[in-house]
PDB file of N, CA and C in Angstrom:
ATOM      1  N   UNK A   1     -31.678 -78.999  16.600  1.00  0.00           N
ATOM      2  CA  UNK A   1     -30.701 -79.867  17.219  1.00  0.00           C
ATOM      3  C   UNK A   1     -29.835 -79.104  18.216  1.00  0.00           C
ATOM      4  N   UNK A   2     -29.118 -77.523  17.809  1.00  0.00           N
ATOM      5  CA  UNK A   2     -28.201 -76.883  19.158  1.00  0.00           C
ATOM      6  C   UNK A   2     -29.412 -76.786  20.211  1.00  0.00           C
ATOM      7  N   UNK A   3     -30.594 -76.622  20.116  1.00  0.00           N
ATOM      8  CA  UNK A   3     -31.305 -76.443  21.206  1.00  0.00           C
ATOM      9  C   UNK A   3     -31.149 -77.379  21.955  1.00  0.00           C
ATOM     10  N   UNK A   4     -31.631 -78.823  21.752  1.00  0.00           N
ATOM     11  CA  UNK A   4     -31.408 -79.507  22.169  1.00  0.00           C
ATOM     12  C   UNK A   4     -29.625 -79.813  23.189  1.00  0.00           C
ATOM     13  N   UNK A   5     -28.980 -79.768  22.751  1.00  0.00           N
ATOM     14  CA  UNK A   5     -27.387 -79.848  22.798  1.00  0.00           C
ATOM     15  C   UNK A   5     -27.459 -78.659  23.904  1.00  0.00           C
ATOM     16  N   UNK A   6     -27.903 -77.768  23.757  1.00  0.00           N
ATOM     17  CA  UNK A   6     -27.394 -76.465  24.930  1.00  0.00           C
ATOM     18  C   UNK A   6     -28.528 -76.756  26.198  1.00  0.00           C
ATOM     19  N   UNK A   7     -29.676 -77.097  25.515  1.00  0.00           N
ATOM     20  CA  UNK A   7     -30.483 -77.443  27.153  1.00  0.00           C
ATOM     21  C   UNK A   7     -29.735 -78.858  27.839  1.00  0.00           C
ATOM     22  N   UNK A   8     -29.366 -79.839  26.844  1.00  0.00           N
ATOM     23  CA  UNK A   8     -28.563 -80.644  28.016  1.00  0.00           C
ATOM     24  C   UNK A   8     -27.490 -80.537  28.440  1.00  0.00           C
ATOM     25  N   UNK A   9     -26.389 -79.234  28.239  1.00  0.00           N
ATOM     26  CA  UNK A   9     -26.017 -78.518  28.645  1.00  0.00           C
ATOM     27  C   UNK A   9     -25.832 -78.317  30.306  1.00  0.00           C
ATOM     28  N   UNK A  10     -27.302 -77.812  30.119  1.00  0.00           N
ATOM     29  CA  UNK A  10     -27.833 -76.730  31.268  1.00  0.00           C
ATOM     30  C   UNK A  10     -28.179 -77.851  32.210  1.00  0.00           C
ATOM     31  N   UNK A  11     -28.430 -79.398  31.374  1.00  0.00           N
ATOM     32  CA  UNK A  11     -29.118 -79.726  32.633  1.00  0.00           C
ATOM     33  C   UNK A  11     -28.433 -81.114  33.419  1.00  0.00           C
ATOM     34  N   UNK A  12     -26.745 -80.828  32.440  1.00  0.00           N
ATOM     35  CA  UNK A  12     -25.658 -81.531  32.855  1.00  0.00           C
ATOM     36  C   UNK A  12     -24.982 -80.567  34.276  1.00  0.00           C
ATOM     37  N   UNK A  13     -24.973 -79.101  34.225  1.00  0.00           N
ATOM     38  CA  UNK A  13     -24.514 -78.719  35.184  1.00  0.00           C
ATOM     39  C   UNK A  13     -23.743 -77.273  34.540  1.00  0.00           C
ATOM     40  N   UNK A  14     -23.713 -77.030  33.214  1.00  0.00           N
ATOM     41  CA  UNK A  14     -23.344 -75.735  32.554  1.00  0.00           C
ATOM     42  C   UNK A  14     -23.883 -74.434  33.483  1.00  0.00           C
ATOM     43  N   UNK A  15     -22.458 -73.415  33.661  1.00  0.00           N
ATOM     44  CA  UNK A  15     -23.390 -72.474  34.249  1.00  0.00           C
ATOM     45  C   UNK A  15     -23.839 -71.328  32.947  1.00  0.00           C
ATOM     46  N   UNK A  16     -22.996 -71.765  31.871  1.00  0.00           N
ATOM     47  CA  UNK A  16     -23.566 -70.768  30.507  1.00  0.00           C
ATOM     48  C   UNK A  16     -23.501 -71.511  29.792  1.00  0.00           C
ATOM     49  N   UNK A  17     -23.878 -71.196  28.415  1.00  0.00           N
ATOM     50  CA  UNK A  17     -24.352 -72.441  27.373  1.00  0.00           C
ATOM     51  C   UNK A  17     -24.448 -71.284  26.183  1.00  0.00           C
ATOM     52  N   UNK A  18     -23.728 -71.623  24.796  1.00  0.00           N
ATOM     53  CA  UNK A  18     -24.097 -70.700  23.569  1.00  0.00           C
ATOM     54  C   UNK A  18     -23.428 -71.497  22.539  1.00  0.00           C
ATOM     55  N   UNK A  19     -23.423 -70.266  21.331  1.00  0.00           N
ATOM     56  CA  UNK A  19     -23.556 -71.086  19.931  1.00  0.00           C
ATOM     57  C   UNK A  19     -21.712 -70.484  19.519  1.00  0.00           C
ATOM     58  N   UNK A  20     -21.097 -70.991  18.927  1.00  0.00           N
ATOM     59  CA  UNK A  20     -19.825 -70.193  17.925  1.00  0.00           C
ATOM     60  C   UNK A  20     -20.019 -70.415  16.545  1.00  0.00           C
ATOM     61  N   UNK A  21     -19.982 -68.980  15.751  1.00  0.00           N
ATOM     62  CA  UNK A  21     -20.674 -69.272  14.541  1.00  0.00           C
ATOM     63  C   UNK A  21     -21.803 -69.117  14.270  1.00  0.00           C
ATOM     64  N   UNK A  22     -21.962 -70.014  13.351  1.00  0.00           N
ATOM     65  CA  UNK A  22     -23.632 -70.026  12.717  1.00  0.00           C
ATOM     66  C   UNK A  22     -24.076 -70.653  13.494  1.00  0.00           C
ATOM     67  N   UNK A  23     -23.848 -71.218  14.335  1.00  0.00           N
ATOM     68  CA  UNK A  23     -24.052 -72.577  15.356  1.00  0.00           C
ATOM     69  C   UNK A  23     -23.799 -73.847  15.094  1.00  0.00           C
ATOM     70  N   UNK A  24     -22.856 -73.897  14.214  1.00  0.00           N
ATOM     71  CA  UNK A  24     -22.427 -75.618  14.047  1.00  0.00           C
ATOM     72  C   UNK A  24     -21.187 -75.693  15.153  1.00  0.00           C
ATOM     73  N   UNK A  25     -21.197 -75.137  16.101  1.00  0.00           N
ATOM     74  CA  UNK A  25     -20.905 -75.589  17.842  1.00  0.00           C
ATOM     75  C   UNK A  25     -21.356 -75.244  18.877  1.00  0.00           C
ATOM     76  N   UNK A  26     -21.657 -75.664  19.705  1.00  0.00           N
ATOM     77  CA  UNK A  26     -22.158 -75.638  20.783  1.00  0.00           C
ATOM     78  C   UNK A  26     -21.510 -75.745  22.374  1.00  0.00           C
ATOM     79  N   UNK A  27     -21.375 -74.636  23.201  1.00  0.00           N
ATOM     80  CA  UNK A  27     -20.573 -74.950  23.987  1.00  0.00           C
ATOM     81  C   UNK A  27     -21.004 -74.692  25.513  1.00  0.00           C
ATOM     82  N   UNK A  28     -20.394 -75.243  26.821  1.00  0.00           N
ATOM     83  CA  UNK A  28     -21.060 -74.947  28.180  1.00  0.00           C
ATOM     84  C   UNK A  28     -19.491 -74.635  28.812  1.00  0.00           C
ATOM     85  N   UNK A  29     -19.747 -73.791  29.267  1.00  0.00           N
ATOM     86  CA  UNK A  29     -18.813 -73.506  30.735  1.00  0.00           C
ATOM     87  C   UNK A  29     -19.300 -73.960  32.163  1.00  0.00           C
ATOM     88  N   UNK A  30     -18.428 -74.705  32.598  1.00  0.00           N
ATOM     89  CA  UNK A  30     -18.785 -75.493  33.863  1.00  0.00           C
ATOM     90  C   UNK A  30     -18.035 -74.714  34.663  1.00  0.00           C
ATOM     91  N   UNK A  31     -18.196 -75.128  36.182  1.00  0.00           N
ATOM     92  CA  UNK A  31     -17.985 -74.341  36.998  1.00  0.00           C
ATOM     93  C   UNK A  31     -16.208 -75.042  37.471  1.00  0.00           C
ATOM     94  N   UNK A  32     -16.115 -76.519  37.031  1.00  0.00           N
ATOM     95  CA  UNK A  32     -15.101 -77.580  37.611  1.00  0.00           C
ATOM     96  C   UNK A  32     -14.773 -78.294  36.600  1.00  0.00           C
ATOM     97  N   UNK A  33     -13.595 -78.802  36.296  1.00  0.00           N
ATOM     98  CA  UNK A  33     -13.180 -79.750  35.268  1.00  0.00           C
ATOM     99  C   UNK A  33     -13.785 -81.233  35.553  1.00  0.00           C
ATOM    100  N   UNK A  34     -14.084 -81.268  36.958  1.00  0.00           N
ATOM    101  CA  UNK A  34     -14.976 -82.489  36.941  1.00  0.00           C
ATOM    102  C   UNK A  34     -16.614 -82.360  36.400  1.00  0.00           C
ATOM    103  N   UNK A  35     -17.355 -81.216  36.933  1.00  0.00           N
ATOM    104  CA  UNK A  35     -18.495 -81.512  35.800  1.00  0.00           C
ATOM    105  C   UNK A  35     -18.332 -81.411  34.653  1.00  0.00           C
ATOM    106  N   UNK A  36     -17.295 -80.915  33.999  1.00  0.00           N
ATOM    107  CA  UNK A  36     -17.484 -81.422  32.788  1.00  0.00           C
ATOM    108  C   UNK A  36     -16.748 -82.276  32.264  1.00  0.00           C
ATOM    109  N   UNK A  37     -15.978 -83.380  32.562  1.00  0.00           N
ATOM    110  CA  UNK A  37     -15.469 -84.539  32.377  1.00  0.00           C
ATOM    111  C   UNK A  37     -16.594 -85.680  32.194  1.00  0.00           C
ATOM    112  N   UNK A  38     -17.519 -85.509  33.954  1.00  0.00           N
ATOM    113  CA  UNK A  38     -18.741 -86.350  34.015  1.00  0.00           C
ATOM    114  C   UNK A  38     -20.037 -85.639  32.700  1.00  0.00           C
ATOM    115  N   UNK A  39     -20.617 -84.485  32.762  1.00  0.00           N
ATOM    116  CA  UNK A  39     -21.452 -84.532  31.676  1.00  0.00           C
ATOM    117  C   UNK A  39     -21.026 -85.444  30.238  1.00  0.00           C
ATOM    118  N   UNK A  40     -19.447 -85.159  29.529  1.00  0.00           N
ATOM    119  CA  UNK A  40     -18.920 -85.835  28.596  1.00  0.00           C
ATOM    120  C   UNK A  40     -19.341 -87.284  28.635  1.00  0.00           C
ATOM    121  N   UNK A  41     -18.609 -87.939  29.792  1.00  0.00           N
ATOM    122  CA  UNK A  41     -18.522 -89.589  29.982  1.00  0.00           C
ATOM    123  C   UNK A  41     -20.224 -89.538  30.161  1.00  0.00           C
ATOM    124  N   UNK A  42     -20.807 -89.138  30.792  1.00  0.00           N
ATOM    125  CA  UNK A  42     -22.017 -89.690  31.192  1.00  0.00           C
ATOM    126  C   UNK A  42     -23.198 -89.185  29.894  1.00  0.00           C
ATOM    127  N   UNK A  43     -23.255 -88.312  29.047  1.00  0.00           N
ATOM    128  CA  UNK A  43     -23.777 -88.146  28.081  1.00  0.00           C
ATOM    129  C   UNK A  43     -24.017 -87.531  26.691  1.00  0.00           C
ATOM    130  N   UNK A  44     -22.179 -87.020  26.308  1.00  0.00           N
ATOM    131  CA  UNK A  44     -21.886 -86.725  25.390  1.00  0.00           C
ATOM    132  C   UNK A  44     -21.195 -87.236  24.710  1.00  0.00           C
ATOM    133  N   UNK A  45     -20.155 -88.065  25.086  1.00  0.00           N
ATOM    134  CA  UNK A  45     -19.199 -88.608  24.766  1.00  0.00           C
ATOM    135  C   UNK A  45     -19.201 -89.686  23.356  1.00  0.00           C
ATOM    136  N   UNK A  46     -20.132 -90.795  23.121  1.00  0.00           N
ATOM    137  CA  UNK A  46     -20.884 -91.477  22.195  1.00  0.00           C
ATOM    138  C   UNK A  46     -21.709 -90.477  21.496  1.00  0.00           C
ATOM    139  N   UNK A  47     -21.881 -90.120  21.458  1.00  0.00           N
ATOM    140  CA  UNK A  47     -23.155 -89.677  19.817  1.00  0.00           C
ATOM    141  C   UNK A  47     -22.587 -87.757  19.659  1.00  0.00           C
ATOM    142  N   UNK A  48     -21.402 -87.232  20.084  1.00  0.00           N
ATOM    143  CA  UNK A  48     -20.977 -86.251  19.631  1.00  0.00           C
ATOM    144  C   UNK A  48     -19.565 -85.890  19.884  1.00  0.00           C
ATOM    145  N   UNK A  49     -19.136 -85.120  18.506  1.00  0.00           N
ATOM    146  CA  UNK A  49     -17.291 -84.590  18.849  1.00  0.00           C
ATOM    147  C   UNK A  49     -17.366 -83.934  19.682  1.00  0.00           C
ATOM    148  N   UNK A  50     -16.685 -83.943  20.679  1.00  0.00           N
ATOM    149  CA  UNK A  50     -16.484 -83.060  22.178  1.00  0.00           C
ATOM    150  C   UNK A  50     -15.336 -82.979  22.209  1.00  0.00           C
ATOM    151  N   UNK A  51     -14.571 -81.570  22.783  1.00  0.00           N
ATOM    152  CA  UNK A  51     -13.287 -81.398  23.345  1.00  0.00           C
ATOM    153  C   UNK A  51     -13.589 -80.794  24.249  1.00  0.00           C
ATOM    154  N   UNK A  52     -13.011 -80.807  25.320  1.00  0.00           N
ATOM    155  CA  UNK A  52     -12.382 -80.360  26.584  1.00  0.00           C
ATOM    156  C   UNK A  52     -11.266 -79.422  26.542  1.00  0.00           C
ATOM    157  N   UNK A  53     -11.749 -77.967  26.308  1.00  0.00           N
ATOM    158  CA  UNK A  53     -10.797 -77.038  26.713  1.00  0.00           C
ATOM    159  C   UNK A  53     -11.044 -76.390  28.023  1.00  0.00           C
ATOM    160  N   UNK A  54      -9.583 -75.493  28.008  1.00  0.00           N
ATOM    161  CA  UNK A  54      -9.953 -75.023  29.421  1.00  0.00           C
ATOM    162  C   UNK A  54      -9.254 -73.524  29.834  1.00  0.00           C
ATOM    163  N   UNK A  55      -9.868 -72.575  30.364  1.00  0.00           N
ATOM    164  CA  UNK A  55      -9.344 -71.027  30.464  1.00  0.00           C
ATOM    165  C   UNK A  55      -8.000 -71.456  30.839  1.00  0.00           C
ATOM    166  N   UNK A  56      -6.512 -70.378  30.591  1.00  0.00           N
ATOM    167  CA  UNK A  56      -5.412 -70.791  30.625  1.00  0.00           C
ATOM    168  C   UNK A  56      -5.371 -69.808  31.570  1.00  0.00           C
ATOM    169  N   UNK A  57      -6.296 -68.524  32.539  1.00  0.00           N
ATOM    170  CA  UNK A  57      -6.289 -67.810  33.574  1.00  0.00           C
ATOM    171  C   UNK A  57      -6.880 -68.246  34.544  1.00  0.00           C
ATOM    172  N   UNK A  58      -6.288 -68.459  35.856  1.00  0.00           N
ATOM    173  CA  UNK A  58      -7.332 -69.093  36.915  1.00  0.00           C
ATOM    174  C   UNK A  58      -7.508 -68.077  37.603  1.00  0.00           C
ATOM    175  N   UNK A  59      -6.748 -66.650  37.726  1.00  0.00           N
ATOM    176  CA  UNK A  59      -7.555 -66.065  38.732  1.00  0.00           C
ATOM    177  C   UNK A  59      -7.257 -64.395  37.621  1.00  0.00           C
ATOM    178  N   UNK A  60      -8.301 -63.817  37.969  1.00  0.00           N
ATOM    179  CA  UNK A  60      -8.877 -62.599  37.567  1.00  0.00           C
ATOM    180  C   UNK A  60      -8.202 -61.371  37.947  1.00  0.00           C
ATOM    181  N   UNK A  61      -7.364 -60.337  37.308  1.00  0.00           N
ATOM    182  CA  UNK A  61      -6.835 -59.544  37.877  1.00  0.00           C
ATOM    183  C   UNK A  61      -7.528 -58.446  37.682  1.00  0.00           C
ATOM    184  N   UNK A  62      -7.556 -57.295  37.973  1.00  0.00           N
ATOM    185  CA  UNK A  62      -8.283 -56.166  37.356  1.00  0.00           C
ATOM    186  C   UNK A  62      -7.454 -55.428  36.885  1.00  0.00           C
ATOM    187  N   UNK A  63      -7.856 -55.093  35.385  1.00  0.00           N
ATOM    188  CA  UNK A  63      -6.822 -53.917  34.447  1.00  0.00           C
ATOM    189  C   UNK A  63      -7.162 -52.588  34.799  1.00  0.00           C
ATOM    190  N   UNK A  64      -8.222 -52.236  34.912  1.00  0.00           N
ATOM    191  CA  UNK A  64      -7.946 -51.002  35.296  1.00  0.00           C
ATOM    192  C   UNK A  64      -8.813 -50.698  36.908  1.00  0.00           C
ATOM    193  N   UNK A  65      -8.578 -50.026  37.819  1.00  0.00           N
ATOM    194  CA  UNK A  65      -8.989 -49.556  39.265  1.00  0.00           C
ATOM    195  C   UNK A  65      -9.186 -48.430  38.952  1.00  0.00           C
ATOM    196  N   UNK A  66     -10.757 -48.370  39.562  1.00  0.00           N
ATOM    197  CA  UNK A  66     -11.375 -46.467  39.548  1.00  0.00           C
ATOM    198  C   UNK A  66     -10.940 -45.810  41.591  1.00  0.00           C
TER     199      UNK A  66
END
């Protein structure tokens, strides 16, 4: 069944896709809060618990410089 769940994932628009745990979750990182709003509404939303989180860093600093 995560197989399933992570290839449609991939073929909602995920640019990564993996397991947390033993795999009783399944998760995709999108590139935009809109693809993944639309994958949800358009084919997750009915037949699985989904939340919508989201990185609380938008831009990348570097800790350390060589």
């Amino acid at each position: 069944m995560s197989c399933d769940i992570l290839e449609a994932l991939r073929k909602n628009g995920a640019s990564f896709t993996g397991l947390s745990g033993s795999g009783s979750c399944c998760f995709g990182v999108f590139t935009t809060k809109e693809a993944a709003e639309k994958a949800v509404k358009e084919h997750f939303g009915q037949d699985f618990f989904v939340k919508l989180t989201f990185f609380l860093a938008q831009k990348v600093k570097a800790v350390l410089e060589y």
